[in-house]
C-alpha atoms as a PDB file:
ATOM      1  CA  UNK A   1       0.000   0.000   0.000  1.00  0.00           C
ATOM      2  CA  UNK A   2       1.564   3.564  -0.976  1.00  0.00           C
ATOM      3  CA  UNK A   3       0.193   6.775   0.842  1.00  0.00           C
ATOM      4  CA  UNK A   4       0.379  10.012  -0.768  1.00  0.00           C
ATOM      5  CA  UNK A   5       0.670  13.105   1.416  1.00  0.00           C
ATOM      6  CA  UNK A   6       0.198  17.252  -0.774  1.00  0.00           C
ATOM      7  CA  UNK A   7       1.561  19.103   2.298  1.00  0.00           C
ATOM      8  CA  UNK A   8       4.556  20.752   1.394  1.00  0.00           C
ATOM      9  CA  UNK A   9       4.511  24.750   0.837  1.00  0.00           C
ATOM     10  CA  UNK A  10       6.910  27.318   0.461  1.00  0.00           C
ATOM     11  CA  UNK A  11       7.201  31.251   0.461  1.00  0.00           C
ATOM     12  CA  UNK A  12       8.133  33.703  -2.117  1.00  0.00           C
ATOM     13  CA  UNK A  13       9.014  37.310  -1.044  1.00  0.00           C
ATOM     14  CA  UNK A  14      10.382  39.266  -3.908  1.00  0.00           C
ATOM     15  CA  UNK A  15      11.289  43.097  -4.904  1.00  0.00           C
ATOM     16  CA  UNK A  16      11.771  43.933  -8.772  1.00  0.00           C
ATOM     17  CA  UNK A  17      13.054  46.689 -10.697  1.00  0.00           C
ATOM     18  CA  UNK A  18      12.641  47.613 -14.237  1.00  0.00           C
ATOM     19  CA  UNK A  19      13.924  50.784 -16.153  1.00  0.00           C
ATOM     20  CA  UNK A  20      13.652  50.911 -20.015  1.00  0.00           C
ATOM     21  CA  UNK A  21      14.712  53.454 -22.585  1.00  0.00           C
ATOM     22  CA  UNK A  22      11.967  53.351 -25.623  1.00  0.00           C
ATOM     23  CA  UNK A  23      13.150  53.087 -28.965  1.00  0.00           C
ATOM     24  CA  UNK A  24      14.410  56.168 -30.449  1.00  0.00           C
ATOM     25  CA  UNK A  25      17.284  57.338 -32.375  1.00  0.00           C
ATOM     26  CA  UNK A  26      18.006  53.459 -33.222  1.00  0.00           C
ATOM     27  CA  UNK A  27      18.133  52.329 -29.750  1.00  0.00           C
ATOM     28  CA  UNK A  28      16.950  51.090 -27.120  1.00  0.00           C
ATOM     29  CA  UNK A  29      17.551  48.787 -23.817  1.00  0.00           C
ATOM     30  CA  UNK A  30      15.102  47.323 -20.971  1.00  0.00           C
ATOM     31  CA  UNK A  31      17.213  46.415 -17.804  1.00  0.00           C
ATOM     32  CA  UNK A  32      15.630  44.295 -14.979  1.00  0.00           C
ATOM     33  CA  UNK A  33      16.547  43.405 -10.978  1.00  0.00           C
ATOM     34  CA  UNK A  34      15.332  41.213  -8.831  1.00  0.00           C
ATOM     35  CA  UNK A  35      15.785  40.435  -5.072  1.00  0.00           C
ATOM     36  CA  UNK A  36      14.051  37.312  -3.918  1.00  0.00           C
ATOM     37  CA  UNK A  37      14.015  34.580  -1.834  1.00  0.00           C
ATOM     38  CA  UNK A  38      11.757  31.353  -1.833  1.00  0.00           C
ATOM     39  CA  UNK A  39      12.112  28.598   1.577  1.00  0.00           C
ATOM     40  CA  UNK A  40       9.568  25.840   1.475  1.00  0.00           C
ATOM     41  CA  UNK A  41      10.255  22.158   2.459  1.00  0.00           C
ATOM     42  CA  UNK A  42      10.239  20.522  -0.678  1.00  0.00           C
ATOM     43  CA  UNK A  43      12.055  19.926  -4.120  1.00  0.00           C
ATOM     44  CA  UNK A  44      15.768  18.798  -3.791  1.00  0.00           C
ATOM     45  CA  UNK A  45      16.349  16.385  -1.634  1.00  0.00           C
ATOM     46  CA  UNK A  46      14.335  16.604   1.279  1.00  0.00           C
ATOM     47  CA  UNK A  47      14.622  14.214   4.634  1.00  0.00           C
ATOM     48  CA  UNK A  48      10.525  12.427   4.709  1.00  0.00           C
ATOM     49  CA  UNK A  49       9.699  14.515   7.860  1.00  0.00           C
ATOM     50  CA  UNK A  50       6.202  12.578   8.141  1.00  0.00           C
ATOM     51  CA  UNK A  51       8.243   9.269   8.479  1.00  0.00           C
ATOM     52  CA  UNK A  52      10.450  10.847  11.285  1.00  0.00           C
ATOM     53  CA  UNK A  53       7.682  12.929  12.892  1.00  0.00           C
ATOM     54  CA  UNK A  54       9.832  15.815  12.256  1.00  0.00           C
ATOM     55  CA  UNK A  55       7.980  19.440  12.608  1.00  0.00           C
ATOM     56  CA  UNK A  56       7.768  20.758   8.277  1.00  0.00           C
ATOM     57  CA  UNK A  57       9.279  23.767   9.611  1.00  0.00           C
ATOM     58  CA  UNK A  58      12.265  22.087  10.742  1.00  0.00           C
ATOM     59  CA  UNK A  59      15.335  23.374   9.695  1.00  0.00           C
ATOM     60  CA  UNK A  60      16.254  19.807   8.579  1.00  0.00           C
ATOM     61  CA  UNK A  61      13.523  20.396   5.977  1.00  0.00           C
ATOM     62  CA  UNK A  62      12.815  23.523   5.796  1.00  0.00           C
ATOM     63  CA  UNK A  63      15.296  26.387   4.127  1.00  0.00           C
ATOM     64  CA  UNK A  64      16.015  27.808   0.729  1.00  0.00           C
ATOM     65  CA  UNK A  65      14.665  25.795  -1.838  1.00  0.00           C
ATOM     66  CA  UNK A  66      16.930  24.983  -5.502  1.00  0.00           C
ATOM     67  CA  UNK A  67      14.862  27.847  -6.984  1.00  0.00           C
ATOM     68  CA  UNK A  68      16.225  30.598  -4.584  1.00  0.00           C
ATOM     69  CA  UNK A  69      18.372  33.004  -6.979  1.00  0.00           C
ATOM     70  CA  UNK A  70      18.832  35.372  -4.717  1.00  0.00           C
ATOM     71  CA  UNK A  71      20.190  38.630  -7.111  1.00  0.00           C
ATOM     72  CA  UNK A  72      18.911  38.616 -10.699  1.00  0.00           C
ATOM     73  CA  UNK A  73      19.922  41.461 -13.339  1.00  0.00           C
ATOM     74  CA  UNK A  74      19.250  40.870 -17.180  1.00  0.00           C
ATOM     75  CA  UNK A  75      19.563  43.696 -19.705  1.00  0.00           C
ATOM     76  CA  UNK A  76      17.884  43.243 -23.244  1.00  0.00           C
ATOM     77  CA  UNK A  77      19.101  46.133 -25.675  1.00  0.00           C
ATOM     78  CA  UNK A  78      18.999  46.652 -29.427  1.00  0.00           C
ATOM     79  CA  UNK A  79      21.391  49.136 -31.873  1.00  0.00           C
ATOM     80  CA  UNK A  80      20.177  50.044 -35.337  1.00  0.00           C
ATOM     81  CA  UNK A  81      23.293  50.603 -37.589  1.00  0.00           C
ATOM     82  CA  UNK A  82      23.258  52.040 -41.189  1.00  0.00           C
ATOM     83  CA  UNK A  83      21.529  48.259 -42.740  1.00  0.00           C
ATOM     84  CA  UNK A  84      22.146  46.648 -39.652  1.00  0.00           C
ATOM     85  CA  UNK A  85      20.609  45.706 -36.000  1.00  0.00           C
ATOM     86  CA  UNK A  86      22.816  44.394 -33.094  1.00  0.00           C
ATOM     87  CA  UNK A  87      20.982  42.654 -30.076  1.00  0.00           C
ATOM     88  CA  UNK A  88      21.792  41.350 -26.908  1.00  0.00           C
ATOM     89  CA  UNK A  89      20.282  40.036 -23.556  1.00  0.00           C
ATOM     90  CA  UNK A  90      22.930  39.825 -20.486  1.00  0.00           C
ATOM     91  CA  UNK A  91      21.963  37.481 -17.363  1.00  0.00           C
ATOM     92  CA  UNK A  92      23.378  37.675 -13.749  1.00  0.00           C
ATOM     93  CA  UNK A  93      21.947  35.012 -11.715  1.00  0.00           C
ATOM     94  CA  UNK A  94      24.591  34.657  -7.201  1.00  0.00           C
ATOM     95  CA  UNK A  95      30.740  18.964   3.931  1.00  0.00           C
ATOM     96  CA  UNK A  96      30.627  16.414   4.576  1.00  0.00           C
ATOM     97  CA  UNK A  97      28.239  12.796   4.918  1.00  0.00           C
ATOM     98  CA  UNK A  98      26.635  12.362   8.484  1.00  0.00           C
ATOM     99  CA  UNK A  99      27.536   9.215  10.159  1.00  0.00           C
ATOM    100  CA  UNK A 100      25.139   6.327   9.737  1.00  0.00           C
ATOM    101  CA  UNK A 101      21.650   6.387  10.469  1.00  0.00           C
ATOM    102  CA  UNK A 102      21.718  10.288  11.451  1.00  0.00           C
ATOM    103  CA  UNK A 103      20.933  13.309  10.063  1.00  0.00           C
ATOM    104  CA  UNK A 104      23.096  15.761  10.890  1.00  0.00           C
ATOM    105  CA  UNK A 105      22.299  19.273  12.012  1.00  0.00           C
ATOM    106  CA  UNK A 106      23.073  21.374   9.168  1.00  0.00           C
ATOM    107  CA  UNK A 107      20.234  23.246   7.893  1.00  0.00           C
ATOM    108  CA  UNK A 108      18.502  22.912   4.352  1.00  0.00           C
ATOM    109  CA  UNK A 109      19.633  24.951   2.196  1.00  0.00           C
ATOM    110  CA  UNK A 110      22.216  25.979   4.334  1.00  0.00           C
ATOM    111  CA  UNK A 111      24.969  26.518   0.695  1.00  0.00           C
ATOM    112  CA  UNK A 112      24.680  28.785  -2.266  1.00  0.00           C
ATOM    113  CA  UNK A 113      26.819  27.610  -5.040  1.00  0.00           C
ATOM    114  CA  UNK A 114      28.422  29.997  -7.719  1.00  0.00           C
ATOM    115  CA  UNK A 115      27.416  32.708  -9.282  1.00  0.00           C
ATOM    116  CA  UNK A 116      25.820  32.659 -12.855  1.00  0.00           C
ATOM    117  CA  UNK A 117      26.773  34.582 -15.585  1.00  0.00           C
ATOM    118  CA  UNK A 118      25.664  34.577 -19.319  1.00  0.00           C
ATOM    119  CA  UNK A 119      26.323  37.053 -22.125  1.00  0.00           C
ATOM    120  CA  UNK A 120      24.450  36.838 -25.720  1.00  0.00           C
ATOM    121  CA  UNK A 121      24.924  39.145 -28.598  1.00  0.00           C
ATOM    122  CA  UNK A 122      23.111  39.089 -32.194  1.00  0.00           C
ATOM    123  CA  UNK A 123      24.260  40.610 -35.433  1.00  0.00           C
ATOM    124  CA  UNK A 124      21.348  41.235 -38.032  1.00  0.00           C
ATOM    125  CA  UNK A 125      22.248  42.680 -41.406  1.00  0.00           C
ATOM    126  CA  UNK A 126      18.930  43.329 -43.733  1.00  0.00           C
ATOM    127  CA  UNK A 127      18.752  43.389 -47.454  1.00  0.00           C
ATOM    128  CA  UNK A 128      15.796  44.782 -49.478  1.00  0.00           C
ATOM    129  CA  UNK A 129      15.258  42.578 -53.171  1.00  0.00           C
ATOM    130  CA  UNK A 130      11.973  44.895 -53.732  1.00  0.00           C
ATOM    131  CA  UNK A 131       9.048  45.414 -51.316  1.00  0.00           C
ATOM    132  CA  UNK A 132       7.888  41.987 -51.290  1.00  0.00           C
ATOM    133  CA  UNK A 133      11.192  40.066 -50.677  1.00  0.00           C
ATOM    134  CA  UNK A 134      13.646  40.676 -47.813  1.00  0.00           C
ATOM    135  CA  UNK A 135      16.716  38.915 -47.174  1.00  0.00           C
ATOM    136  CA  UNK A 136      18.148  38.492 -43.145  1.00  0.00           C
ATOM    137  CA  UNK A 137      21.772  37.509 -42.394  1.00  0.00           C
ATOM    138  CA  UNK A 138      22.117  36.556 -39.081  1.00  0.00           C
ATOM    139  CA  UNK A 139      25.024  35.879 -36.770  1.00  0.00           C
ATOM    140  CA  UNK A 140      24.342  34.989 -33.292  1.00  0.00           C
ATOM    141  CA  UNK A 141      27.054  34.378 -30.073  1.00  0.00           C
ATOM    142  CA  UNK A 142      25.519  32.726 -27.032  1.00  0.00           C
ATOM    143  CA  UNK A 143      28.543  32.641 -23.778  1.00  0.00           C
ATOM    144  CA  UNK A 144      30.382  35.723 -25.717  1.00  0.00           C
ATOM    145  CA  UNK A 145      33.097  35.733 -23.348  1.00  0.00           C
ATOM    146  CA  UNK A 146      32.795  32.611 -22.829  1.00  0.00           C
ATOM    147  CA  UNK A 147      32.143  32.873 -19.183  1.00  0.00           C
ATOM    148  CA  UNK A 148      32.194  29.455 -17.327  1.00  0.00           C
ATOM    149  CA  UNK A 149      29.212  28.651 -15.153  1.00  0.00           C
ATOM    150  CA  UNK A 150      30.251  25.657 -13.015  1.00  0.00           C
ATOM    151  CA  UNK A 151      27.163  23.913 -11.656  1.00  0.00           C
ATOM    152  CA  UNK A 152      26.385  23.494  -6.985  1.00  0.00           C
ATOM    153  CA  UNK A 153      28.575  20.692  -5.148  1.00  0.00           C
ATOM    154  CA  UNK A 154      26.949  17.227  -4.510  1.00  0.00           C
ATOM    155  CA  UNK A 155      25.382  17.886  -1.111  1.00  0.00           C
ATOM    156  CA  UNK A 156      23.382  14.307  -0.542  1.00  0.00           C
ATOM    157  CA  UNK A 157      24.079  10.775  -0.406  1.00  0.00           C
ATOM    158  CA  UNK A 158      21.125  10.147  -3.139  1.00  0.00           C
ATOM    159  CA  UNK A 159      22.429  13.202  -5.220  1.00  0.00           C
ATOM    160  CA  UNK A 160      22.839  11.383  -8.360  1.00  0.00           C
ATOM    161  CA  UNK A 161      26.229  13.138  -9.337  1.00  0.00           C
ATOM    162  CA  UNK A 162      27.561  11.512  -6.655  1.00  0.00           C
ATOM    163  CA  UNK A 163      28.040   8.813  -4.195  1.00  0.00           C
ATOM    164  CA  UNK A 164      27.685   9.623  -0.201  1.00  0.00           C
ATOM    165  CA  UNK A 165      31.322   7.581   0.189  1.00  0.00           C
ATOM    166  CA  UNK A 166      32.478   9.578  -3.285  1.00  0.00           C
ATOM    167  CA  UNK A 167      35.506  11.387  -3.483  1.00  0.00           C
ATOM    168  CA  UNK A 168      33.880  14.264  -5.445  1.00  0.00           C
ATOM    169  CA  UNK A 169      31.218  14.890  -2.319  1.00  0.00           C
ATOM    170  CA  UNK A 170      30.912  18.353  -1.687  1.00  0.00           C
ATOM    171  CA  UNK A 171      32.882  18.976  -4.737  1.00  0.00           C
ATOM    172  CA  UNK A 172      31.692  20.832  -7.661  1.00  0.00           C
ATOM    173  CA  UNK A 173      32.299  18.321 -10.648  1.00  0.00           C
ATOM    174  CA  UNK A 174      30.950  20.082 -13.662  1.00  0.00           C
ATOM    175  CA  UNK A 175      29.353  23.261 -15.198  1.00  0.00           C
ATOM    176  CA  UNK A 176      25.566  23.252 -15.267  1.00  0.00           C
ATOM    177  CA  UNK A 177      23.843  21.854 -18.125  1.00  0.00           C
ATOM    178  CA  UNK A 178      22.649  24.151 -21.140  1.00  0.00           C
ATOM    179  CA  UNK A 179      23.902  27.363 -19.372  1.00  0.00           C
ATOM    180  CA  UNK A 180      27.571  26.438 -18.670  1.00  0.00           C
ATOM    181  CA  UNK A 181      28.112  25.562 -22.636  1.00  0.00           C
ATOM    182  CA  UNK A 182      30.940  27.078 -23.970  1.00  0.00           C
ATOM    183  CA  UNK A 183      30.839  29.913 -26.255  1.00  0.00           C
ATOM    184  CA  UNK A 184      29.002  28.975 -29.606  1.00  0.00           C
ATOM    185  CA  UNK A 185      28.192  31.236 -32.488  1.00  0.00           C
ATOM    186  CA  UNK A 186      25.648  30.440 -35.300  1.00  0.00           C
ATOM    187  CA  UNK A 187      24.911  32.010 -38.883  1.00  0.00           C
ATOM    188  CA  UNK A 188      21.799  32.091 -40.291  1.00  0.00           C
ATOM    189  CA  UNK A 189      19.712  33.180 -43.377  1.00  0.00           C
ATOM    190  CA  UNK A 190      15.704  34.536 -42.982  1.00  0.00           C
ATOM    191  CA  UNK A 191      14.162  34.788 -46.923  1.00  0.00           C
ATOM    192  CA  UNK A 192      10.822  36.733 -45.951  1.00  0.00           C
ATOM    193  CA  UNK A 193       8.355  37.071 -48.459  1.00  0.00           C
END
């Protein structure tokens, strides 16, 4: 017999910031901040507090939750040139194993790993046939700097980067998946007509 329990929660406090320039004069550039926090006692990998008759406000369980990005600036801006449009958006997002058959006392959430940076840029170059046809070359750089964004240490025995009697526990091992790709640039054609 399997019992389902839908009591988990969590909190979201948040402040955010926009300022934006309208186009004009071939520019123009939205920026955005935000200052957040979200606790709740689930997601990641959470001790069964109903099994252990733990309190779900117990700092055991509950803390800051994966989602908790603490500081978040992007800026989205675009540049007319004479027959040509540049674009870009700009993103800031800022142990060891308990002995057998304990818990430890080390709160959830209780680590932030590293900071996350990403820089994209766009190049699009226009070229008029007649009215009806329009021709778009493209050339787009994702990671510009090529910035690496390594991904949080293993924190958990069933973290499945790691093993609880690994050597890489605690360790951060790799850079996080789709953001922490190196730099890559593409070309591309648009035919509009």
């Amino acid at each position: 017999m399997n019992q389902q329990r839908q009591d988990r929660e969590s909190i979201y406090n948040g402040m955010q910031l926009t300022i934006s320039k309208r186009y004009s004069r071939g520019f123009t550039v939205t920026s955005n901040y935000t200052l957040s926090k979200v606790v709740g006692n689930f997601g990641d990998d959470v001790i069964p507090y109903n099994e252990l008759t733990l309190d779900k406000r117990d700092p055991l369980v509950w803390g800051p939750l994966f989602q908790d990005h603490r500081h978040r600036f992007t800026t989205s801006w675009v540049l007319d040139l004479p027959g040509a449009s540049m674009a870009g958006p700009m993103k800031w997002v800022a142990f060891t194993v308990a002995d057998i058959g304990t818990f430890g006392d080390v709160p959830k959430g209780f680590l932030y790993g590293p900071s996350l940076h990403t820089w994209n840029m766009g190049l699009f170059k226009n070229f008029r046939h007649n009215n009806d046809v329009n021709v778009q070359f493209r050339v787009e750089l994702f990671n510009i700097f090529n910035q690496v964004n390594f991904d949080i240490p293993g924190t958990t025995p069933n973290d499945n980067r790691i093993a609880a009697n690994s050597a890489n526990f605690g360790r951060i091992t790799r850079t996080v998946p789709v953001t922490g790709d190196p730099r890559i640039i593409q070309f591309g054609l648009k035919f509009v007509f």
